[in-house]
Protein backbone atom coordinates (compact mmCIF):
# COMPACT_ATOMS: atom_id res chain seq x y z
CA UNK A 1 0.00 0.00 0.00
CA UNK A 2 1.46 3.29 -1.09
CA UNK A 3 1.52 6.06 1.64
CA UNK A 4 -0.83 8.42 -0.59
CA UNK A 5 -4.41 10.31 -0.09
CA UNK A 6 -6.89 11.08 -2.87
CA UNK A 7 -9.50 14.04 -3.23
CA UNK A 8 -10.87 16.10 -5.67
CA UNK A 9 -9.09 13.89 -8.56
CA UNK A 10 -5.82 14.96 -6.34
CA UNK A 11 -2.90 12.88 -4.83
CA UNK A 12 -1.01 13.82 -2.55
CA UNK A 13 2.20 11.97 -1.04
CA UNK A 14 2.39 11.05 2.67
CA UNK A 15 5.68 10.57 5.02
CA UNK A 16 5.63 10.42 8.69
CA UNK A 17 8.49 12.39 10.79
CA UNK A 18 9.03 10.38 14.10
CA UNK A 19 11.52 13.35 15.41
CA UNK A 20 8.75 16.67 14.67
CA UNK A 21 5.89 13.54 15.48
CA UNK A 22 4.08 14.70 12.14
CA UNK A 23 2.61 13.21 8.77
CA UNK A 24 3.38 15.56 5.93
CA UNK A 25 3.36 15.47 2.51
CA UNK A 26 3.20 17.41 -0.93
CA UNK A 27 0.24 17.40 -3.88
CA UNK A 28 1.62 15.45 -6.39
CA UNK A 29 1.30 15.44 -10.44
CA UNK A 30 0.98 19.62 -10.43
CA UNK A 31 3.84 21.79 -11.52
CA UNK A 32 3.92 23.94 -8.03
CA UNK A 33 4.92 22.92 -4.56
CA UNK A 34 1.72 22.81 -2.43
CA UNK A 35 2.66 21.08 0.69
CA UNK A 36 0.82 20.22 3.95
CA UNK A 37 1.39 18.39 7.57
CA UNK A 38 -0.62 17.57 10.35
CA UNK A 39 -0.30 15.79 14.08
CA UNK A 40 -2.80 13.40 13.36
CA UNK A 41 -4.55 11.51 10.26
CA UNK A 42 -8.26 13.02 10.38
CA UNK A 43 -5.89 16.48 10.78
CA UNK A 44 -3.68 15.53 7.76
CA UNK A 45 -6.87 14.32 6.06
CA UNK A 46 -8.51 17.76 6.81
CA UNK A 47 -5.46 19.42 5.64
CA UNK A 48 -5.27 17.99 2.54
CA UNK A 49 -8.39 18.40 1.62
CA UNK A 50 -8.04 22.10 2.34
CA UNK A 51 -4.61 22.89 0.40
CA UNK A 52 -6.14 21.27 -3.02
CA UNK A 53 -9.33 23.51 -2.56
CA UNK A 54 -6.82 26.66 -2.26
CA UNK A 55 -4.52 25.25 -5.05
CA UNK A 56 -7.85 24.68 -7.40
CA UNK A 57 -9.12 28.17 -6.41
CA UNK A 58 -5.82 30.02 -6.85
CA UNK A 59 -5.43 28.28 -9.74
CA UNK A 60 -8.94 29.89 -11.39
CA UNK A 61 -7.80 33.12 -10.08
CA UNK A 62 -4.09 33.08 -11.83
CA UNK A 63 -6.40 31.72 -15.09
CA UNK A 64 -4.08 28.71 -15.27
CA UNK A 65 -4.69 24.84 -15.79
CA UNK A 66 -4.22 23.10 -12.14
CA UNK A 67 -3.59 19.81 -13.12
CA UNK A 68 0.37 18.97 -15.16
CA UNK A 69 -0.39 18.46 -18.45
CA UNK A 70 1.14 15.06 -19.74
CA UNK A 71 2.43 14.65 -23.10
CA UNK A 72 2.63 11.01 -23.31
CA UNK A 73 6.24 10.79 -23.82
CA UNK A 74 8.49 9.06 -21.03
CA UNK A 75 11.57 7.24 -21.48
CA UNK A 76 11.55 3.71 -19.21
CA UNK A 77 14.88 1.68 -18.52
CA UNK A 78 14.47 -2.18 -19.01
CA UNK A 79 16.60 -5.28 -19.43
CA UNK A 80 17.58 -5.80 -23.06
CA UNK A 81 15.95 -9.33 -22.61
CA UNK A 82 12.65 -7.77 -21.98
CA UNK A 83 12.87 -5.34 -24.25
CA UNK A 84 13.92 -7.99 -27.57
CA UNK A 85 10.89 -10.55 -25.93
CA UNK A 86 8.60 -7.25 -26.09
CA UNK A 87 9.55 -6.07 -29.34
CA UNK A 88 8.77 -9.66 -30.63
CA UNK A 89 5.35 -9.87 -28.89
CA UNK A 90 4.68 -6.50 -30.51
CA UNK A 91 5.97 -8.04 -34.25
CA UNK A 92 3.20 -10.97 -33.41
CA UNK A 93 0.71 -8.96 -32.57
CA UNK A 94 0.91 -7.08 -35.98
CA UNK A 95 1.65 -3.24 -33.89
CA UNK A 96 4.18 -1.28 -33.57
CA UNK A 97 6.64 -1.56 -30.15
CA UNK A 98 4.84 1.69 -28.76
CA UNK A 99 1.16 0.26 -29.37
CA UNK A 100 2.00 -2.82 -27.71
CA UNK A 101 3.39 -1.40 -24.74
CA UNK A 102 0.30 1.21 -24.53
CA UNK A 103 -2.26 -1.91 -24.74
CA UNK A 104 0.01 -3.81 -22.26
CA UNK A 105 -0.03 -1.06 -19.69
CA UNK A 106 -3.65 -0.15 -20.41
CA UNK A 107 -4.18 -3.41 -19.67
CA UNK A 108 -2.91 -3.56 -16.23
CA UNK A 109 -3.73 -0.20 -15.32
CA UNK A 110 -7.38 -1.26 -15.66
CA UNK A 111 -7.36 -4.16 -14.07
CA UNK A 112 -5.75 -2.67 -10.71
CA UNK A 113 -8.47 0.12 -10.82
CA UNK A 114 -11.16 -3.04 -10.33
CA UNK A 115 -9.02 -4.54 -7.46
């Protein structure tokens, strides 16, 4: 289990600081810092929830897009085993490498949203 919270269509990251006895944690997949912390989880829940309503409301107010915008480009690092066994797969299947690896990770994607 990853140490995330969701609202709004918003993640946020969560890490625990035994030393300051605090959660904190930072919205995640947006171009600006927006960070929060709390003593306790319905706090840190509370929190969260508030710092993505300011983000989404500043956001209207600057007239600019709140969520990073994704290109669909990123560059992933595999074995060169894999990535020959892939490539063939993708040759089978009659698509390009790039298709395949889009259905593939479509694929699984979905299939962890219904778990």
């Amino acid at each position: 289990m990853a140490n995330t919270i969701e609202y709004n269509g918003y993640i946020g990251s969560v890490e625990y600081s035994p030393e300051d006895k605090c959660f904190f944690g930072k919205l995640e997949m947006i171009d600006d810092l927006v960070t929060f912390e709390a003593t306790t989880a319905d706090e840190l829940e509370k929190n969260f929830h508030n710092v993505v309503d300011e983000y989404i409301q500043t956001c209207k107010e600057l007239g600019r897009e709140p969520q990073k915008v994704y290109k669909g480009v990123f560059n992933v690092r595999i074995d060169p085993e894999l990535h020959k066994k892939i490539y063939q797969e993708a040759l089978k299947a009659g698509v390009s490498l790039n298709a395949f690896v889009q259905q593939v990770l479509k694929k699984e994607v979905l299939q962890h949203k219904i778990s």
